[in-house]
PDB file of N, CA and C in Angstrom:
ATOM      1  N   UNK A   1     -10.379  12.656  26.164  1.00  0.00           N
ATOM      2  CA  UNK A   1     -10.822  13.231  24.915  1.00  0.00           C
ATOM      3  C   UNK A   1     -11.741  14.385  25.258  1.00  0.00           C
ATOM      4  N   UNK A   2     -11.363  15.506  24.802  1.00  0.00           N
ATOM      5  CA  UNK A   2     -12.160  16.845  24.901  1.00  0.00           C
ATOM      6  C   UNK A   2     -12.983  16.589  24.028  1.00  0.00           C
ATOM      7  N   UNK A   3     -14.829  16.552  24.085  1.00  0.00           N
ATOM      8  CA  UNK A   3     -15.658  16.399  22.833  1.00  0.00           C
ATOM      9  C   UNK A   3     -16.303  17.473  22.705  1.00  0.00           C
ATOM     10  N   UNK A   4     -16.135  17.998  21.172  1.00  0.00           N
ATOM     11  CA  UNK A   4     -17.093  19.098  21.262  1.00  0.00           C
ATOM     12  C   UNK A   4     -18.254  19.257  20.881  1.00  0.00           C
ATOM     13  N   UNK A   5     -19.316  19.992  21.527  1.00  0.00           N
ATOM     14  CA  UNK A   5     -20.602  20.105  21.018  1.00  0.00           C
ATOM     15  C   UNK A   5     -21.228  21.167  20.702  1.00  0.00           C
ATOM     16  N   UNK A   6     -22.031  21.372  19.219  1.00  0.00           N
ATOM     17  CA  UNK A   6     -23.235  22.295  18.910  1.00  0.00           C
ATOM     18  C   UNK A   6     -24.225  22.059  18.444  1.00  0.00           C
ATOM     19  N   UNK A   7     -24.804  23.205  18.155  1.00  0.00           N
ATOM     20  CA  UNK A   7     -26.143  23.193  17.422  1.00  0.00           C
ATOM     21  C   UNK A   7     -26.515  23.612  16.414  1.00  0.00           C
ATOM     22  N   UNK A   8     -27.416  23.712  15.167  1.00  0.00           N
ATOM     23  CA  UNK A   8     -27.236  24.967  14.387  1.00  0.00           C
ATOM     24  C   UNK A   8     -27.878  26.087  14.902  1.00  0.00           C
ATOM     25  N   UNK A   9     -28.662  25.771  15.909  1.00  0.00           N
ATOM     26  CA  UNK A   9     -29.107  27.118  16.637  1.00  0.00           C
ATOM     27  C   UNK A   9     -28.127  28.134  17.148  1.00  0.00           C
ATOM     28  N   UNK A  10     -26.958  27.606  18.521  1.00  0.00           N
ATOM     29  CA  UNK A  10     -26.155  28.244  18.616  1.00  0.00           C
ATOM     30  C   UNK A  10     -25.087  28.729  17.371  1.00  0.00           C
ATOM     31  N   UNK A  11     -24.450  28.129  16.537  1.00  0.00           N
ATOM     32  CA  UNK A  11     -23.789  28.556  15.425  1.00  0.00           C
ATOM     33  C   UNK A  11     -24.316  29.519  14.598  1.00  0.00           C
ATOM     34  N   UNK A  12     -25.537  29.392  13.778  1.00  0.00           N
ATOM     35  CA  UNK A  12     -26.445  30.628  13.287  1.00  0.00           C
ATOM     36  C   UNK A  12     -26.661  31.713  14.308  1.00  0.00           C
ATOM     37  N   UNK A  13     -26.422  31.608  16.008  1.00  0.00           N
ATOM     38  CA  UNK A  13     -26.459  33.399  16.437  1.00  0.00           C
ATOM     39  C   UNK A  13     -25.468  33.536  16.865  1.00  0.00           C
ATOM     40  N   UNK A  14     -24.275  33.220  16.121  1.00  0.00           N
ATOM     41  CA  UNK A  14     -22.965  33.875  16.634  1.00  0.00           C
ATOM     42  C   UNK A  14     -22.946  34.772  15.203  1.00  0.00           C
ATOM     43  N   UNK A  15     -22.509  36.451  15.534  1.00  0.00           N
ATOM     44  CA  UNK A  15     -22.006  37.195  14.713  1.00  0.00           C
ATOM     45  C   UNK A  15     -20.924  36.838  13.771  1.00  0.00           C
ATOM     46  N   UNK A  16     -20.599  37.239  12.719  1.00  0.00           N
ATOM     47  CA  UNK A  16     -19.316  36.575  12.151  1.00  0.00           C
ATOM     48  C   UNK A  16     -17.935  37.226  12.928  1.00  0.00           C
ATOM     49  N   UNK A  17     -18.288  37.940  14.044  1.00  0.00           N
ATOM     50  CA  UNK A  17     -16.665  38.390  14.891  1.00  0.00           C
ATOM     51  C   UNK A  17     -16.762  37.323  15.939  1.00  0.00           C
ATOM     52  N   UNK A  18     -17.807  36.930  16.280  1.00  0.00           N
ATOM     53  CA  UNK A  18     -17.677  35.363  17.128  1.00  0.00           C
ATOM     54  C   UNK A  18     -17.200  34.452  16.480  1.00  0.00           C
ATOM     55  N   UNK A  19     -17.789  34.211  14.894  1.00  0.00           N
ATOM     56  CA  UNK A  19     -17.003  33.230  14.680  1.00  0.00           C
ATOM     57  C   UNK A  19     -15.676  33.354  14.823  1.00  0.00           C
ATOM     58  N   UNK A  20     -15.074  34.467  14.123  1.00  0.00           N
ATOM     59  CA  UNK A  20     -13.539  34.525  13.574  1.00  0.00           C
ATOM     60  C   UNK A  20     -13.341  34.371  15.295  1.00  0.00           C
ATOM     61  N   UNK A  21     -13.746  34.727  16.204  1.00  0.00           N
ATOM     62  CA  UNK A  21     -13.006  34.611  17.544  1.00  0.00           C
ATOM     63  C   UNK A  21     -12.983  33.417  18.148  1.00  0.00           C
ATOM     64  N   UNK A  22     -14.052  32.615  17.648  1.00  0.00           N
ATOM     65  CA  UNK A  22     -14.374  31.411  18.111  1.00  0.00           C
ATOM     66  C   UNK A  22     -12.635  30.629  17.052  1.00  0.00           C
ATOM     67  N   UNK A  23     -12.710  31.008  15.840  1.00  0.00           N
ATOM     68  CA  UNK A  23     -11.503  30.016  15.039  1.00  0.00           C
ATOM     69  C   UNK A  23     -10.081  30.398  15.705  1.00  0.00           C
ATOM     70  N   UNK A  24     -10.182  31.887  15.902  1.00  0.00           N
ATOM     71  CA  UNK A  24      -8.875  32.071  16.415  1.00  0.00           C
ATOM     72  C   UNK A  24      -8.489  31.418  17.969  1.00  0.00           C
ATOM     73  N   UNK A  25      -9.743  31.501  18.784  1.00  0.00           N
ATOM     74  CA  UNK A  25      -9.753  30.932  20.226  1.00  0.00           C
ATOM     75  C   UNK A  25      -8.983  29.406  19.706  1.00  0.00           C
ATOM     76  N   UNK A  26      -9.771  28.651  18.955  1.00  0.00           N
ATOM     77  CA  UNK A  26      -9.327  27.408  19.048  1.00  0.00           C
ATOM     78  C   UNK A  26      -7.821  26.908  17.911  1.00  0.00           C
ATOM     79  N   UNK A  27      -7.498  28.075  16.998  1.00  0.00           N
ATOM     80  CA  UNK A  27      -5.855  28.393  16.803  1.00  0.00           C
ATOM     81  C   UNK A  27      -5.038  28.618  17.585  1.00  0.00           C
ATOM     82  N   UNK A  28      -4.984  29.074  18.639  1.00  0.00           N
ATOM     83  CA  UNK A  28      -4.551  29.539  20.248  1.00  0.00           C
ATOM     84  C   UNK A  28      -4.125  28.475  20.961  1.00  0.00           C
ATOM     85  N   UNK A  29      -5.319  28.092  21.106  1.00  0.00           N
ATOM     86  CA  UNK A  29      -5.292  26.625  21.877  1.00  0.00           C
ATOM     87  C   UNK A  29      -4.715  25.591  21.692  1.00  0.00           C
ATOM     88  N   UNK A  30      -4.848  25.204  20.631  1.00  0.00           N
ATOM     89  CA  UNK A  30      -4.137  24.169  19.467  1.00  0.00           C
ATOM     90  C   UNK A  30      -2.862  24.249  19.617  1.00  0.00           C
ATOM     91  N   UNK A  31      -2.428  25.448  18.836  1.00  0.00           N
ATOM     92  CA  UNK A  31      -0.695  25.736  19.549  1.00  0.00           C
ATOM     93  C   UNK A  31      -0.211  25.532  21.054  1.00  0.00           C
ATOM     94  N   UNK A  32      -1.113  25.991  21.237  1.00  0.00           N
ATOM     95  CA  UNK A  32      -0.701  25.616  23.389  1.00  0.00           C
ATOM     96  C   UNK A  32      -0.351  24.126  23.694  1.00  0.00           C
ATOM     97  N   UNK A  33      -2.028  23.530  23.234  1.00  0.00           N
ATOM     98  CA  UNK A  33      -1.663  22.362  23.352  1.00  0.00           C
ATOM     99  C   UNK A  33      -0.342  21.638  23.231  1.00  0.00           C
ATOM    100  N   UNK A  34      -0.408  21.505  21.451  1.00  0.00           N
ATOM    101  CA  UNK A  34       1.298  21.315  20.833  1.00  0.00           C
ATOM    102  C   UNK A  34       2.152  22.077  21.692  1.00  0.00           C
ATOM    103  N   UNK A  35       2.417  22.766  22.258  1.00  0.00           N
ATOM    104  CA  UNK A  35       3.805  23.405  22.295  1.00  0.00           C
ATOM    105  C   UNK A  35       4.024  23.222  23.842  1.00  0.00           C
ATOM    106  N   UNK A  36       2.770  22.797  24.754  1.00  0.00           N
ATOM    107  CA  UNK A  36       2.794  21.580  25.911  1.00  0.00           C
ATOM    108  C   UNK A  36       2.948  20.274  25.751  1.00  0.00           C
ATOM    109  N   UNK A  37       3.066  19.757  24.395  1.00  0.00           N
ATOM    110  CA  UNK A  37       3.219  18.475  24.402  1.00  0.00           C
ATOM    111  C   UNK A  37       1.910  17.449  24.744  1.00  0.00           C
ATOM    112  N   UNK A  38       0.765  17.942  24.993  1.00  0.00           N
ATOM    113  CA  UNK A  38      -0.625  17.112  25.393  1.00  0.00           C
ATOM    114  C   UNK A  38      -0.815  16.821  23.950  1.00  0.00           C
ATOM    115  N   UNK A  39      -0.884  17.406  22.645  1.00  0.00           N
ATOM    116  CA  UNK A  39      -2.349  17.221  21.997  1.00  0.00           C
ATOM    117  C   UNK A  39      -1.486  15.819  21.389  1.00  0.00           C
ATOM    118  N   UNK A  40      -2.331  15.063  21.469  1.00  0.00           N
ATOM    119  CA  UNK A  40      -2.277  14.011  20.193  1.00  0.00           C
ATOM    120  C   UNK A  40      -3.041  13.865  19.164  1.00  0.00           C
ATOM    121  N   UNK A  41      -3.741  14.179  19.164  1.00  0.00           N
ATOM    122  CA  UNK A  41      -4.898  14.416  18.009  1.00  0.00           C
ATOM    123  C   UNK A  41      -5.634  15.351  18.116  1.00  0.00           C
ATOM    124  N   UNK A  42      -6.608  15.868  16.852  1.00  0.00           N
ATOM    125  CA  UNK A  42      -7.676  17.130  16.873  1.00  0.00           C
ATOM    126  C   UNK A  42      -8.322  17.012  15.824  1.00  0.00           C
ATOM    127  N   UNK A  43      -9.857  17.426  15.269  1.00  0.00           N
ATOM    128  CA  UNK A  43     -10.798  17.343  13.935  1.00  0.00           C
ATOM    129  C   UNK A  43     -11.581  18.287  14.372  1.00  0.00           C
ATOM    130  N   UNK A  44     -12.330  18.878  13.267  1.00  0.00           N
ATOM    131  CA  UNK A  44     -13.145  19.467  13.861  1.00  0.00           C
ATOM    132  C   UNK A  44     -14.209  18.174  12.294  1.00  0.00           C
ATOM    133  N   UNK A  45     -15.314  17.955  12.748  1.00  0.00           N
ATOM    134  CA  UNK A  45     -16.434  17.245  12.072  1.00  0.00           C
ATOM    135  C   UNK A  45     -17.351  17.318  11.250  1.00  0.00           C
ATOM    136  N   UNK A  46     -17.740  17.569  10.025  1.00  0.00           N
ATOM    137  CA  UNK A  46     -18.445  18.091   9.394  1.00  0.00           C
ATOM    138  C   UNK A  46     -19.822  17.378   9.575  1.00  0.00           C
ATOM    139  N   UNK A  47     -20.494  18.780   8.828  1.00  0.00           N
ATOM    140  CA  UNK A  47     -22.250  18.751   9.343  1.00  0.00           C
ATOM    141  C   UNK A  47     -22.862  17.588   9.405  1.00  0.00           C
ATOM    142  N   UNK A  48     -23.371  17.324  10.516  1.00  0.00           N
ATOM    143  CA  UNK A  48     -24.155  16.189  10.676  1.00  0.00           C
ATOM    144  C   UNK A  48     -24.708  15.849   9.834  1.00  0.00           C
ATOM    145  N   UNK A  49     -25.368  16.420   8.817  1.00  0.00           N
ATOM    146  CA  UNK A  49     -26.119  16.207   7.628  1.00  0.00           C
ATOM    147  C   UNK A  49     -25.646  15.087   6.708  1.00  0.00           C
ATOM    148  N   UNK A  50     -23.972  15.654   6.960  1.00  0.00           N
ATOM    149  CA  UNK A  50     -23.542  14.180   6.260  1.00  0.00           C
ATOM    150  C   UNK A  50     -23.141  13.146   6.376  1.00  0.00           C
ATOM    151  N   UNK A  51     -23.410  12.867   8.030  1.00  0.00           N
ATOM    152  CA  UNK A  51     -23.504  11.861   8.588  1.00  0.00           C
ATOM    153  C   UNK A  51     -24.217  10.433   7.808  1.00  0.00           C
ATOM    154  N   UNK A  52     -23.835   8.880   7.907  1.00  0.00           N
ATOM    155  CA  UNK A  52     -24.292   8.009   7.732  1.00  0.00           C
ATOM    156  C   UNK A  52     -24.661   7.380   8.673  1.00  0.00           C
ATOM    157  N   UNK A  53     -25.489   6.218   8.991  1.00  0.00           N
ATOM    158  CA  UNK A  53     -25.521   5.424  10.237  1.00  0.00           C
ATOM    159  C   UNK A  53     -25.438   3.818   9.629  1.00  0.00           C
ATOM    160  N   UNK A  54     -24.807   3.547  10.261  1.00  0.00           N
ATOM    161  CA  UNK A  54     -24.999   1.819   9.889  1.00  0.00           C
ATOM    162  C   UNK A  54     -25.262   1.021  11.139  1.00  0.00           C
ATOM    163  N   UNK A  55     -26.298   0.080  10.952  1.00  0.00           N
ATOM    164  CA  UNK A  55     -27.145  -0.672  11.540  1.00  0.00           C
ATOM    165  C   UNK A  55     -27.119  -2.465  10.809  1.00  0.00           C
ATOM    166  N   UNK A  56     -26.508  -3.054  11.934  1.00  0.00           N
ATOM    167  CA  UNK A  56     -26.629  -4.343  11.548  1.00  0.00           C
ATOM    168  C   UNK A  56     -27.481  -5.559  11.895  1.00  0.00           C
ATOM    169  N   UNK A  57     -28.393  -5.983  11.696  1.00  0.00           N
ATOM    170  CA  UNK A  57     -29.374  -6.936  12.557  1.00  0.00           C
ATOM    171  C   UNK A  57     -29.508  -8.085  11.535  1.00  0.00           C
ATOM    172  N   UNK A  58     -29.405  -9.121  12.046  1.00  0.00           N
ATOM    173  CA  UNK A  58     -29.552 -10.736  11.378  1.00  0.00           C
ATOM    174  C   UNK A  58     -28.573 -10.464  10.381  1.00  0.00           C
ATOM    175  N   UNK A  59     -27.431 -10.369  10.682  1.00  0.00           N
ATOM    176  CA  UNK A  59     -26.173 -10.114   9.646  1.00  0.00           C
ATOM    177  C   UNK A  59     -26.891  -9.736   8.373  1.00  0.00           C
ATOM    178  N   UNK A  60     -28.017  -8.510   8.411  1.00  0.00           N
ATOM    179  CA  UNK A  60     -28.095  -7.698   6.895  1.00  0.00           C
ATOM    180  C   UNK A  60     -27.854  -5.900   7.809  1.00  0.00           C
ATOM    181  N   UNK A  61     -26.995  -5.283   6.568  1.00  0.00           N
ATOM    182  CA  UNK A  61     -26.741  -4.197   7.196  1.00  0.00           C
ATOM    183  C   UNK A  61     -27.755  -3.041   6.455  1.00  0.00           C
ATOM    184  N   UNK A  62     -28.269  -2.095   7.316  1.00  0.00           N
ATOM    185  CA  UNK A  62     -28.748  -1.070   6.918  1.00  0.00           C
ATOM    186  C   UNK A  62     -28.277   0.222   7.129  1.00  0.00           C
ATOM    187  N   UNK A  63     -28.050   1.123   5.743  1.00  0.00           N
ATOM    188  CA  UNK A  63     -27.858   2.653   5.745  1.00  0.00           C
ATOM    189  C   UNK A  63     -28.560   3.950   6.076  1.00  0.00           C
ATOM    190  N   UNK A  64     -28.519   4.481   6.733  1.00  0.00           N
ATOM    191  CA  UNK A  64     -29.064   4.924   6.602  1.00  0.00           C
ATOM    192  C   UNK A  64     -28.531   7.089   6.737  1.00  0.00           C
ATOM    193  N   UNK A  65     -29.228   7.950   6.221  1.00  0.00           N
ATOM    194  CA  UNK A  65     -28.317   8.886   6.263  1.00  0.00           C
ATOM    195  C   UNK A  65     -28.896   9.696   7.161  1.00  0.00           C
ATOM    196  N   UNK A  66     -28.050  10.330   7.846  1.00  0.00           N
ATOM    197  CA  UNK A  66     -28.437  11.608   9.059  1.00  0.00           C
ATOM    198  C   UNK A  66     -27.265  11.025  10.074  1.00  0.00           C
ATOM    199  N   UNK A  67     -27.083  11.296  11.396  1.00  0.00           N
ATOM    200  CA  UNK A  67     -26.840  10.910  12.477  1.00  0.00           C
ATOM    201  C   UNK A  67     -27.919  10.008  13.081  1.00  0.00           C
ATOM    202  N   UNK A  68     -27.219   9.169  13.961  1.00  0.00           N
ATOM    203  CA  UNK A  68     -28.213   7.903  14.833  1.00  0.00           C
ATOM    204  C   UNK A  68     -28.869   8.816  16.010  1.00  0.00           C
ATOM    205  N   UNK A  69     -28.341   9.642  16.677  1.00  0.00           N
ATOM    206  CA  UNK A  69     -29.098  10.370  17.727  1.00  0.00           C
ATOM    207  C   UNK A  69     -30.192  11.440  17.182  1.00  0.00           C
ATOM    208  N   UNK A  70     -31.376  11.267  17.683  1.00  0.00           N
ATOM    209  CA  UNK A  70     -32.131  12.600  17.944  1.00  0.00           C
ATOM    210  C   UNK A  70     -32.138  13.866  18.375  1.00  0.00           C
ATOM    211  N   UNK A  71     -31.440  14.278  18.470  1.00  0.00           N
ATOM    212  CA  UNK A  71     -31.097  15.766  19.002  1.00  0.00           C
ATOM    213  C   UNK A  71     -30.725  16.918  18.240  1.00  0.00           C
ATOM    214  N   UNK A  72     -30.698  18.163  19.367  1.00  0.00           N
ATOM    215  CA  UNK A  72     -30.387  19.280  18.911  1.00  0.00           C
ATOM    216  C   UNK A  72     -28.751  19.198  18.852  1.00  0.00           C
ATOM    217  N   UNK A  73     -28.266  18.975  19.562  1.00  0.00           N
ATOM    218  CA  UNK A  73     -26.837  18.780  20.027  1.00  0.00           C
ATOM    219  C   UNK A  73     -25.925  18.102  19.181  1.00  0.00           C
ATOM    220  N   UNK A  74     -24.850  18.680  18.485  1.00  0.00           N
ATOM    221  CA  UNK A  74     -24.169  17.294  17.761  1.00  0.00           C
ATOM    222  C   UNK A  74     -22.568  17.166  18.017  1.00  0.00           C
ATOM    223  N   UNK A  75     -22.136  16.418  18.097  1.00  0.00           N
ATOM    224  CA  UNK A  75     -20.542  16.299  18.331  1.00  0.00           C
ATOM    225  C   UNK A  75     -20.040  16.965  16.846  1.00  0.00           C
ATOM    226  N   UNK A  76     -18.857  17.905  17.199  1.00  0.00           N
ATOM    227  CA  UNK A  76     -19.136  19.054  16.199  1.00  0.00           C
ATOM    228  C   UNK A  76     -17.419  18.740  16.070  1.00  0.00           C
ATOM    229  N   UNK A  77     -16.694  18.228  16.976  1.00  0.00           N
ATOM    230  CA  UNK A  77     -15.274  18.102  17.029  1.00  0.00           C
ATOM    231  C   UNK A  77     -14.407  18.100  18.457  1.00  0.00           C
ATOM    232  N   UNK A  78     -13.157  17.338  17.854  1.00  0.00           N
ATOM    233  CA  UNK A  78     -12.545  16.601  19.030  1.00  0.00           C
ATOM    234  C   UNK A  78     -11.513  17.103  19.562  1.00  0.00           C
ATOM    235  N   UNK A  79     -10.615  17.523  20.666  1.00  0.00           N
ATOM    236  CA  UNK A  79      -9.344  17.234  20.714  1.00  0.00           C
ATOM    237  C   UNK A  79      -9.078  15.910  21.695  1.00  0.00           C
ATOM    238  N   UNK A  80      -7.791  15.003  21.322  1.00  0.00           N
ATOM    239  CA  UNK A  80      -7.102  13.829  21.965  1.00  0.00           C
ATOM    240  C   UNK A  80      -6.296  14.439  22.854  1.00  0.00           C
ATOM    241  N   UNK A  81      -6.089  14.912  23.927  1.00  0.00           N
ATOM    242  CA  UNK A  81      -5.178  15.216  24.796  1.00  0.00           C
ATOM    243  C   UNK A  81      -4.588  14.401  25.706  1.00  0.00           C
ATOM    244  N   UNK A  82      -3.241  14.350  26.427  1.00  0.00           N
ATOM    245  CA  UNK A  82      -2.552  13.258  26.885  1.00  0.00           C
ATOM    246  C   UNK A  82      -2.357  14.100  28.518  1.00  0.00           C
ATOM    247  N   UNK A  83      -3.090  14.002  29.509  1.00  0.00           N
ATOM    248  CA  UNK A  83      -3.003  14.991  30.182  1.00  0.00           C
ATOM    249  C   UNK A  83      -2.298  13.528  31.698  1.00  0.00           C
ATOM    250  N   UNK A  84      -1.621  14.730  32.594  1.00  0.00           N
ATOM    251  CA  UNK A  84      -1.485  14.198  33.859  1.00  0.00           C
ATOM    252  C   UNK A  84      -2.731  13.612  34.729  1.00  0.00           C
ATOM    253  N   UNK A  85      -3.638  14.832  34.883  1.00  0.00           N
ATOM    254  CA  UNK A  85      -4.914  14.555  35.487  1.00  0.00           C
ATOM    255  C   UNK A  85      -6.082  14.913  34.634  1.00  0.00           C
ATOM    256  N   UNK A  86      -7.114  14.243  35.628  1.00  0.00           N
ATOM    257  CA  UNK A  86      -8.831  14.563  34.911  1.00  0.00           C
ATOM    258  C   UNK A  86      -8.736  16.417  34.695  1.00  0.00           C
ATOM    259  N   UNK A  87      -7.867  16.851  36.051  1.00  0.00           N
ATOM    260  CA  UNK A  87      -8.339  18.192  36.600  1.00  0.00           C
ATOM    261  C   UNK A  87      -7.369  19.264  34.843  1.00  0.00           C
ATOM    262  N   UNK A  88      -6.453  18.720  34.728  1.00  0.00           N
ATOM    263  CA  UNK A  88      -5.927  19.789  33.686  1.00  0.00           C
ATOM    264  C   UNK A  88      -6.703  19.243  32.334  1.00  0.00           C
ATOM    265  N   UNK A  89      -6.983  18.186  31.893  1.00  0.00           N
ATOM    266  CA  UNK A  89      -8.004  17.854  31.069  1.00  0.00           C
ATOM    267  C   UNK A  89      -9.483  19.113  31.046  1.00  0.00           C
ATOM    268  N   UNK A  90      -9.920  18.991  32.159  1.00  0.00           N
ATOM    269  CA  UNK A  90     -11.262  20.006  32.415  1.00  0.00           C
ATOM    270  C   UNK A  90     -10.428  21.358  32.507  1.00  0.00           C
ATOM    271  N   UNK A  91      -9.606  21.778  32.558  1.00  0.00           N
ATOM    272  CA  UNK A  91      -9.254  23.427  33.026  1.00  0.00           C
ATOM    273  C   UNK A  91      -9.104  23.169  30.976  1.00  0.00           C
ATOM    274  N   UNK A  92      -7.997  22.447  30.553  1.00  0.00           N
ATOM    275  CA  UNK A  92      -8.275  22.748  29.049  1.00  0.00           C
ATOM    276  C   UNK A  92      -9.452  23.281  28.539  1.00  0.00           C
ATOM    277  N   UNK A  93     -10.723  21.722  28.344  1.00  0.00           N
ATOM    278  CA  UNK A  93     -12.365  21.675  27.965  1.00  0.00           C
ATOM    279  C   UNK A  93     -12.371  23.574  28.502  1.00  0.00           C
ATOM    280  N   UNK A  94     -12.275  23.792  29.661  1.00  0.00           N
ATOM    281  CA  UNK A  94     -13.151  24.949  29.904  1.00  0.00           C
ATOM    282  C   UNK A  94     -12.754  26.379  29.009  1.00  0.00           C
ATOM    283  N   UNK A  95     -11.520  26.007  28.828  1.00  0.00           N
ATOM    284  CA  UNK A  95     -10.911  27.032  27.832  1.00  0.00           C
ATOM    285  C   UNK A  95     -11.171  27.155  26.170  1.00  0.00           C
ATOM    286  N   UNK A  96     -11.955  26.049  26.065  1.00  0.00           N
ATOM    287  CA  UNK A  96     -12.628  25.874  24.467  1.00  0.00           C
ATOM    288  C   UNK A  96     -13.303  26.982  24.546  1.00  0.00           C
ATOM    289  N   UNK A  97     -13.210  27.744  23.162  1.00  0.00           N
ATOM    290  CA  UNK A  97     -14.660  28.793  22.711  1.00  0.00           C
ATOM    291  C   UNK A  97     -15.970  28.400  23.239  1.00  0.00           C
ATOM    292  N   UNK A  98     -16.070  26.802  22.643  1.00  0.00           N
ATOM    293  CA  UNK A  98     -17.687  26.171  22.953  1.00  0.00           C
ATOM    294  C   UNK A  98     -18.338  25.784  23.921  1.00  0.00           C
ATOM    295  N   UNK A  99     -17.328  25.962  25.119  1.00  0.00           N
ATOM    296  CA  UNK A  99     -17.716  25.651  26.338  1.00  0.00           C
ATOM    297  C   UNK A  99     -18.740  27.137  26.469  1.00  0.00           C
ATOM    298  N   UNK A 100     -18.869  28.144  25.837  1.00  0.00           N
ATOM    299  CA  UNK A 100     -19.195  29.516  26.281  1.00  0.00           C
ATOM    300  C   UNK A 100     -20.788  28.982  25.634  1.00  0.00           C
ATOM    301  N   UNK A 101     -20.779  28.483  24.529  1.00  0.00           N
ATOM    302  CA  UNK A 101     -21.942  28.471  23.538  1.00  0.00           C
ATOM    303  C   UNK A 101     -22.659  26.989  24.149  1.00  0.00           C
ATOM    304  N   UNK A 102     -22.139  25.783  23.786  1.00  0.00           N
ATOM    305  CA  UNK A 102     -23.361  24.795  24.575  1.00  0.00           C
ATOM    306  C   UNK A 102     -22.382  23.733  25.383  1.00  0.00           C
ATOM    307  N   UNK A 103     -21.270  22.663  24.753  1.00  0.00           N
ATOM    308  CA  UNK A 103     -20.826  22.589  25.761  1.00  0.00           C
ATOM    309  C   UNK A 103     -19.424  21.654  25.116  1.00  0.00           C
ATOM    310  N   UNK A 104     -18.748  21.201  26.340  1.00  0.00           N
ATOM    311  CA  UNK A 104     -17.213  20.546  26.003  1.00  0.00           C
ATOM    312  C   UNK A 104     -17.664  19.538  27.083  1.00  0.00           C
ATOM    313  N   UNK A 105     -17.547  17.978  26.330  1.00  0.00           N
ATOM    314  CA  UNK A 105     -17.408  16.871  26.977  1.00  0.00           C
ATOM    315  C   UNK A 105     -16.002  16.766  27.493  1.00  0.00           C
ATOM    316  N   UNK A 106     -15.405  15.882  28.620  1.00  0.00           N
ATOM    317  CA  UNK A 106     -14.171  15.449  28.793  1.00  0.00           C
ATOM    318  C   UNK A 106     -14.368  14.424  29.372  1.00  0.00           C
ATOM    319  N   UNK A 107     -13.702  12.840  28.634  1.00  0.00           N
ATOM    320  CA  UNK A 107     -14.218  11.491  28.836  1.00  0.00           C
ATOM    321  C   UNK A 107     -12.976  11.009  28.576  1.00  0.00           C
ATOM    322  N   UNK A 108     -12.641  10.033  29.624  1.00  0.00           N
ATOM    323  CA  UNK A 108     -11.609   9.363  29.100  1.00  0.00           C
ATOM    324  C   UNK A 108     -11.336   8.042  28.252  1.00  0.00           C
ATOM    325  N   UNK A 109     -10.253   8.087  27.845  1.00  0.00           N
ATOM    326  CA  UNK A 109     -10.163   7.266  26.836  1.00  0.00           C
ATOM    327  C   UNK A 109     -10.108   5.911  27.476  1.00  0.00           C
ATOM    328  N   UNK A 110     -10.081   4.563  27.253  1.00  0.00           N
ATOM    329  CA  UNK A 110      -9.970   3.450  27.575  1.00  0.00           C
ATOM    330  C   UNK A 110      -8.772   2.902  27.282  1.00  0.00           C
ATOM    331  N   UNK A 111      -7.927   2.023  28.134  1.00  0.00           N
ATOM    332  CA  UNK A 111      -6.435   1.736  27.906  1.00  0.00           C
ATOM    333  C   UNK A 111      -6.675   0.753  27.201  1.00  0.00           C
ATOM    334  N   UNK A 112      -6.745   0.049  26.086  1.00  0.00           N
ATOM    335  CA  UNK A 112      -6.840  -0.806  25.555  1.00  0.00           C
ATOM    336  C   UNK A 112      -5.214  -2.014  24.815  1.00  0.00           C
ATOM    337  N   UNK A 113      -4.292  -1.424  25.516  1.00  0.00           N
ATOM    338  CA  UNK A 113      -3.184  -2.079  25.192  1.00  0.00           C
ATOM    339  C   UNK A 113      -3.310  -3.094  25.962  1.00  0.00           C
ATOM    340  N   UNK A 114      -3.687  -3.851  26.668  1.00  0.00           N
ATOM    341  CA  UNK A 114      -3.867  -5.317  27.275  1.00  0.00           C
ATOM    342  C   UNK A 114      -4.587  -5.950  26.065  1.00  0.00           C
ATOM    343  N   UNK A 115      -5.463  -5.761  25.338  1.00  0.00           N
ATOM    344  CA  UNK A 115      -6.351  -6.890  24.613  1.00  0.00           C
ATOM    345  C   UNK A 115      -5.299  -7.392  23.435  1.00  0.00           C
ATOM    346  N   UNK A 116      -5.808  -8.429  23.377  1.00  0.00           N
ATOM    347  CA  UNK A 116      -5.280  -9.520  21.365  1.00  0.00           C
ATOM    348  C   UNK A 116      -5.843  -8.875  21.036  1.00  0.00           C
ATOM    349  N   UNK A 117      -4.975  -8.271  19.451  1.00  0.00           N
ATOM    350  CA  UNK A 117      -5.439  -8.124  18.552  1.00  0.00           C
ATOM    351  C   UNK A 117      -5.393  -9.420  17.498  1.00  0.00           C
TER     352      UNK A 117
END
């Protein structure tokens, strides 16, 4: 999973020709992906702001609104890619717009087809 990350710091000093380059970079990509056959999934995430958190302790649950982490940094959006290796996974990540601005996680997914459901 390619994860992506910002800030509103970095986002507020991109010009609006960064942005449009930043949307078209990752229109580009997207198609690549698809038309290699990797992507299986993609989102991009809306503002943390409207994030919820749920918290469960002594089976009573609590809401609460924002994101659970403290930070500047927020997972901003994803792509699912189905890659051969770690190494074309990271040559992708590095080709994100956001790798330029703060940064692109690449974590793999967990095989979870052995467990009962």
């Amino acid at each position: 999973m390619l994860l992506i990350y910002s800030n509103p710091e970095s986002w507020a000093g991109l010009s609006a020709e960064q942005r449009e380059d930043l949307t078209k970079s990752h229109r580009d990509l997207t198609r690549e992906l698809e038309d290699h056959g990797v992507l299986v999934s993609g989102a991009g995430l809306a503002d943390p702001i409207t994030s919820r958190t749920v918290v469960v302790r002594d089976d009573t649950r609590t809401t609460t609104d924002g994101p659970y982490a403290e930070a500047k940094e927020h997972l901003a959006g994803f792509y699912l890619v189905e890659c051969d290796t770690i190494d074309q996974a990271l040559d992708y990540a590095a080709r994100m717009p956001d790798a330029k601005y703060v940064a692109v996680e690449v974590r793999p997914v967990m095989d979870s087809s052995g467990l009962e459901m």
